[in-house]
C-alpha atoms as a PDB file:
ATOM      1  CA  UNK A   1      -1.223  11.592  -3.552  1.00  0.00           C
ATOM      2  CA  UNK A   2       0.887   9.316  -1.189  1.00  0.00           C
ATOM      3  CA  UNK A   3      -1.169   6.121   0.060  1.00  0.00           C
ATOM      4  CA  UNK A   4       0.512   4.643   3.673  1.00  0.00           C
ATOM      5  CA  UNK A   5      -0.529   0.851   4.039  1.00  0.00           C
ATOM      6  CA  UNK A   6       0.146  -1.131   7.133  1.00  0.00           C
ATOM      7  CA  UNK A   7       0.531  -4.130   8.895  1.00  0.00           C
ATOM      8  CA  UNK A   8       0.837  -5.353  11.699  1.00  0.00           C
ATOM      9  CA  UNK A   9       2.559  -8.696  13.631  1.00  0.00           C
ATOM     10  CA  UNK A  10       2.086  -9.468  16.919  1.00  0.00           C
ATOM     11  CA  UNK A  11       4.709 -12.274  18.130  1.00  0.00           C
ATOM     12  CA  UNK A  12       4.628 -14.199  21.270  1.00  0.00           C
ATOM     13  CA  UNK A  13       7.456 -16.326  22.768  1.00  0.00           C
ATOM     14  CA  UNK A  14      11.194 -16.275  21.904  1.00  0.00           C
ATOM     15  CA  UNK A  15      12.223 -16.609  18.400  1.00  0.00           C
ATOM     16  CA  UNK A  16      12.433 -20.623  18.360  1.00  0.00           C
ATOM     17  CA  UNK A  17       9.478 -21.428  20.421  1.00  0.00           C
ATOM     18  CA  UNK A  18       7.561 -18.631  19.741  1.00  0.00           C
ATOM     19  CA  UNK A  19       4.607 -17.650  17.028  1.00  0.00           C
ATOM     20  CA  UNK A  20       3.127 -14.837  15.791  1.00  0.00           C
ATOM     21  CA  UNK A  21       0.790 -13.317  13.261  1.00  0.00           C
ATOM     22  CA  UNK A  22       0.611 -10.709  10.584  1.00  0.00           C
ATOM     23  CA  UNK A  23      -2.213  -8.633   9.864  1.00  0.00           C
ATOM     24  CA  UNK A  24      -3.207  -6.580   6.579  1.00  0.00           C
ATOM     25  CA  UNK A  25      -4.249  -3.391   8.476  1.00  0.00           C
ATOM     26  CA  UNK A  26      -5.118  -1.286   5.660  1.00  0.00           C
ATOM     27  CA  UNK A  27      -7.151  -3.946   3.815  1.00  0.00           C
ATOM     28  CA  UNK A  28      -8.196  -6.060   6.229  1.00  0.00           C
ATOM     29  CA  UNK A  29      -7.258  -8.748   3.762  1.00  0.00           C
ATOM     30  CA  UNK A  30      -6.284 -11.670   5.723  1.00  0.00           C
ATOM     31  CA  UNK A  31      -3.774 -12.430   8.677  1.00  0.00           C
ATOM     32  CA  UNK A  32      -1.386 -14.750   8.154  1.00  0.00           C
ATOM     33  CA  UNK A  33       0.533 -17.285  11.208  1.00  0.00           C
ATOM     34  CA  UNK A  34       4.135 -17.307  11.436  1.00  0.00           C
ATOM     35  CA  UNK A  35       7.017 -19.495  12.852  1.00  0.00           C
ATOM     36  CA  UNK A  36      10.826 -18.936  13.068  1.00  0.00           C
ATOM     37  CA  UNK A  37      10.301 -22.547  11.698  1.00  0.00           C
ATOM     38  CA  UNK A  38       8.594 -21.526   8.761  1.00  0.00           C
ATOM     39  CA  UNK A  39      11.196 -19.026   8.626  1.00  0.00           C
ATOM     40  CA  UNK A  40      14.182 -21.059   8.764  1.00  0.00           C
ATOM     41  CA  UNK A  41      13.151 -24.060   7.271  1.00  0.00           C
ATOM     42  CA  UNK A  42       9.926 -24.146   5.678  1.00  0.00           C
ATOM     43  CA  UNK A  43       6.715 -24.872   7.401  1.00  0.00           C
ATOM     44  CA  UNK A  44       3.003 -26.087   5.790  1.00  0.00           C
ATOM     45  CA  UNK A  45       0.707 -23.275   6.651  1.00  0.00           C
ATOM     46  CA  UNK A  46       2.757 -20.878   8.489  1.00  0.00           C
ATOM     47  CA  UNK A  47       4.208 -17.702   6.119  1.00  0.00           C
ATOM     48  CA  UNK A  48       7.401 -15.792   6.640  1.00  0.00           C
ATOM     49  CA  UNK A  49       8.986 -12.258   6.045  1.00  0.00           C
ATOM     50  CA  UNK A  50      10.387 -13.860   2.712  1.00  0.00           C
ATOM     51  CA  UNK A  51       6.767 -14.755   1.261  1.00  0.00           C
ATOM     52  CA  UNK A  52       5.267 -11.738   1.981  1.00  0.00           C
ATOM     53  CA  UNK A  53       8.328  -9.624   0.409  1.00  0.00           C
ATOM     54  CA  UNK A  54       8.033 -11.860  -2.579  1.00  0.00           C
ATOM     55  CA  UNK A  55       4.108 -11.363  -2.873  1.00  0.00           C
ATOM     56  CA  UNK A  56       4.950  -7.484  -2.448  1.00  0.00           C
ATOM     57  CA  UNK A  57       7.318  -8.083  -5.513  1.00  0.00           C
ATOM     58  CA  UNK A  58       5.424  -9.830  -7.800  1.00  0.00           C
ATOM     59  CA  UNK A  59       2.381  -7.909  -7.107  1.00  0.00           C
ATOM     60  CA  UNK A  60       4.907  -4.495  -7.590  1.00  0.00           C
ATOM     61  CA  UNK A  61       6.547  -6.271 -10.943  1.00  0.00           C
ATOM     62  CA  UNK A  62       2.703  -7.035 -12.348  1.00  0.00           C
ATOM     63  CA  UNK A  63       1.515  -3.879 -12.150  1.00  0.00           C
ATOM     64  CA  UNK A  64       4.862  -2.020 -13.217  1.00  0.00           C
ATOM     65  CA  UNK A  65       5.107  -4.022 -16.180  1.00  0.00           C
ATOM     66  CA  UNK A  66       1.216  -4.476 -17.433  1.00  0.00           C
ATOM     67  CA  UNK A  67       1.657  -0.325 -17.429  1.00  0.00           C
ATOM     68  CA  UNK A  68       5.384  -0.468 -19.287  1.00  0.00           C
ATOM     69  CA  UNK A  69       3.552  -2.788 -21.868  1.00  0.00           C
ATOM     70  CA  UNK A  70       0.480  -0.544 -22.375  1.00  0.00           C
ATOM     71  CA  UNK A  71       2.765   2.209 -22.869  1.00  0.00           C
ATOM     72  CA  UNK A  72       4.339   0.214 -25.617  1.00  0.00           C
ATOM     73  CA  UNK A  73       0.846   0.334 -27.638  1.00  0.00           C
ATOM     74  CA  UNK A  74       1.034  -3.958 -26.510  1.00  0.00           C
ATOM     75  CA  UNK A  75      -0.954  -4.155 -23.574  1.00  0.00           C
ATOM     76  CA  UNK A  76      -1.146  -7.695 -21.933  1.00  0.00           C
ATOM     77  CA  UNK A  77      -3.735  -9.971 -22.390  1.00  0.00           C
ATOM     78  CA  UNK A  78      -2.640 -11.883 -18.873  1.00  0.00           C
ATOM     79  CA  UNK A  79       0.838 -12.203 -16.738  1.00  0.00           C
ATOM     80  CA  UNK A  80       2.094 -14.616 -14.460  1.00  0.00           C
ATOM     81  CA  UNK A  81       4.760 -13.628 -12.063  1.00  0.00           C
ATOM     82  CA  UNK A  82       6.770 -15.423  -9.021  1.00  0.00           C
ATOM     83  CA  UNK A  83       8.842 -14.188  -7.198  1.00  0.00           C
ATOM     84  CA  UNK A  84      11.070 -16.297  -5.307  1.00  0.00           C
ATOM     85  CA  UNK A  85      12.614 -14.572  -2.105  1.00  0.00           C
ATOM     86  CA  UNK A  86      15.693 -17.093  -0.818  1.00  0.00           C
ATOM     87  CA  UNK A  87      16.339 -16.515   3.193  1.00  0.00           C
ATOM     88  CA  UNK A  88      20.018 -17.920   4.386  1.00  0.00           C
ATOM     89  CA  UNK A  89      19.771 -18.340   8.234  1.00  0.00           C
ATOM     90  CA  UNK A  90      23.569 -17.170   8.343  1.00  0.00           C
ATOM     91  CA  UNK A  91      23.216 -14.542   5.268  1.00  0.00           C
ATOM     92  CA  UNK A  92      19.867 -13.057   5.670  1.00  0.00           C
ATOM     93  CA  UNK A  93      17.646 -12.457   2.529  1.00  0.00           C
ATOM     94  CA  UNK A  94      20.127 -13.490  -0.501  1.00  0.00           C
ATOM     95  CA  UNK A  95      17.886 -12.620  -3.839  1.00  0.00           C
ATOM     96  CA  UNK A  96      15.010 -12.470  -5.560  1.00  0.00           C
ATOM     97  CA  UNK A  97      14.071 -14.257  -8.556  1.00  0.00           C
ATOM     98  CA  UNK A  98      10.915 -13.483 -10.892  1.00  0.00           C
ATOM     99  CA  UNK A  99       9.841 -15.627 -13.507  1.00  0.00           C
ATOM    100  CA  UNK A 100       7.447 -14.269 -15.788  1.00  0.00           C
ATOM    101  CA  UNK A 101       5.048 -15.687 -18.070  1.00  0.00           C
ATOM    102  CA  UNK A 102       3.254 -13.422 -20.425  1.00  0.00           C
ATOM    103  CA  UNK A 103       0.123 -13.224 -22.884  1.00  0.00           C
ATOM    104  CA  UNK A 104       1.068 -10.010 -25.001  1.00  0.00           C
ATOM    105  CA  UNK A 105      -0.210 -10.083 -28.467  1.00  0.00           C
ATOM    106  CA  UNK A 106       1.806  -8.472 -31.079  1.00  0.00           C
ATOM    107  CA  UNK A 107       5.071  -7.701 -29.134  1.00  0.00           C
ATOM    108  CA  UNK A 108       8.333  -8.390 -30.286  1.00  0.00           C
ATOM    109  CA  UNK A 109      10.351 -10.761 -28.651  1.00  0.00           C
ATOM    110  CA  UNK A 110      12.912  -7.518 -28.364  1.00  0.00           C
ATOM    111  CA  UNK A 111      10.304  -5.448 -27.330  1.00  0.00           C
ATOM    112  CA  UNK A 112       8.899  -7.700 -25.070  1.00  0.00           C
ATOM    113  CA  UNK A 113      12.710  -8.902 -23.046  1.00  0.00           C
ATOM    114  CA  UNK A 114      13.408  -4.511 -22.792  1.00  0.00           C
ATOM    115  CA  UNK A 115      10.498  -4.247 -21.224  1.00  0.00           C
ATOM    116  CA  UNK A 116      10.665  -6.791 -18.664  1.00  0.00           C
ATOM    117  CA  UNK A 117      14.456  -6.243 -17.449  1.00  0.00           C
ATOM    118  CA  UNK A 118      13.953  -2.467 -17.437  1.00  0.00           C
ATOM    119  CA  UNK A 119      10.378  -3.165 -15.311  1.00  0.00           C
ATOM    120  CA  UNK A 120      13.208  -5.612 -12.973  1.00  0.00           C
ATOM    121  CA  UNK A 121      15.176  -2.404 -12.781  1.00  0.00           C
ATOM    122  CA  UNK A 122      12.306  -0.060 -12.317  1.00  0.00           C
ATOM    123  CA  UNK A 123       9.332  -1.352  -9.597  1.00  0.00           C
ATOM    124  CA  UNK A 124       8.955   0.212  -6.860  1.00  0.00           C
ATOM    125  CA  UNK A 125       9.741  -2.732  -4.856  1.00  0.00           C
ATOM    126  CA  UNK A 126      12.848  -3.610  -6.938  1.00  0.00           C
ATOM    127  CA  UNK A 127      14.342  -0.526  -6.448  1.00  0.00           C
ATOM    128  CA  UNK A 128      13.402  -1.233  -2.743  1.00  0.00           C
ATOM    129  CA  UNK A 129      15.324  -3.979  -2.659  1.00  0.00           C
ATOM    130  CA  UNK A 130      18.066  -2.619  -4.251  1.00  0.00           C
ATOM    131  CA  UNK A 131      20.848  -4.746  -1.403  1.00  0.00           C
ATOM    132  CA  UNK A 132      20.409  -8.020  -2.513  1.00  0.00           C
ATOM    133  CA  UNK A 133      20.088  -9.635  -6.558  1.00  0.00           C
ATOM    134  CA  UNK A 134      17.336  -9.748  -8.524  1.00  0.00           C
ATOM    135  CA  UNK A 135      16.935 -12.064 -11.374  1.00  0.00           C
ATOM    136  CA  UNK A 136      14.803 -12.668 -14.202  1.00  0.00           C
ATOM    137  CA  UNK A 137      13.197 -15.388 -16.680  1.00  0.00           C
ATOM    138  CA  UNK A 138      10.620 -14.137 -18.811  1.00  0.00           C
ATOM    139  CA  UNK A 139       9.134 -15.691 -21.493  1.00  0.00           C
ATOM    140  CA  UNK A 140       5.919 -15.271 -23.846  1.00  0.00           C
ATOM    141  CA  UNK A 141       3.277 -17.775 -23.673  1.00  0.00           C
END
């Protein structure tokens, strides 16, 4: 069964002087404020296209790889995963970087670095982003 989620933004203003917010339609999660400013060079309490991709991708990369693990007979005890989206005014959205830090008891460290570069390979948001590098650090805890 497919699942559609949406959201919304509503932006008012040009681009430099204007604002805007996003809204979590299907969950009516939260709504979040945006700037170009926040945007372009980082701004205290306003989000960006960049922060919300990289939740999307570390949410995507969690899941993904707490399911590749469990498959693996070592399912995780906890993960940690970041996912830093870098946004180049000139080059648009450069890369993605996830660093991952992982409670999986009785993995191999073999076992365990397979499983998290095929997982960077595999979610469905890294093969949406499939234009720009990803990277990845993953270590056990």
């Amino acid at each position: 069964m497919a699942v559609t989620s949406e959201a919304t933004t509503l932006w008012f203003g040009d681009l430099k002087n204007g604002s805007g917010t996003t809204s979590l339609d299907s969950s009516d999660a939260a709504e979040f404020p945006m700037t170009w400013n926040a945007r372009a060079a980082g701004e205290s309490g306003r989000t960006n296209p960049e922060e919300l991709l990289g939740a999307a991708h570390s949410a995507c990369y969690s899941m993904a790889f707490a399911s590749a693990l469990t498959r693996n007979g070592t399912p995780p005890e906890s993960l940690q995963v970041t996912a830093a989206v870098t946004y180049d005014v000139a080059e648009g959205i450069t890369g993605s970087h996830l660093l991952v830090s992982a409670k999986v008891p009785g993995i191999s460290e073999t076992d365990f670095e397979r499983i998290a570069e095929d997982t960077r390979v595999g979610c469905p948001v890294s093969r949406a982003l499939a234009g720009i590098p990803i990277t990845l650090e993953a270590s056990l805890a």
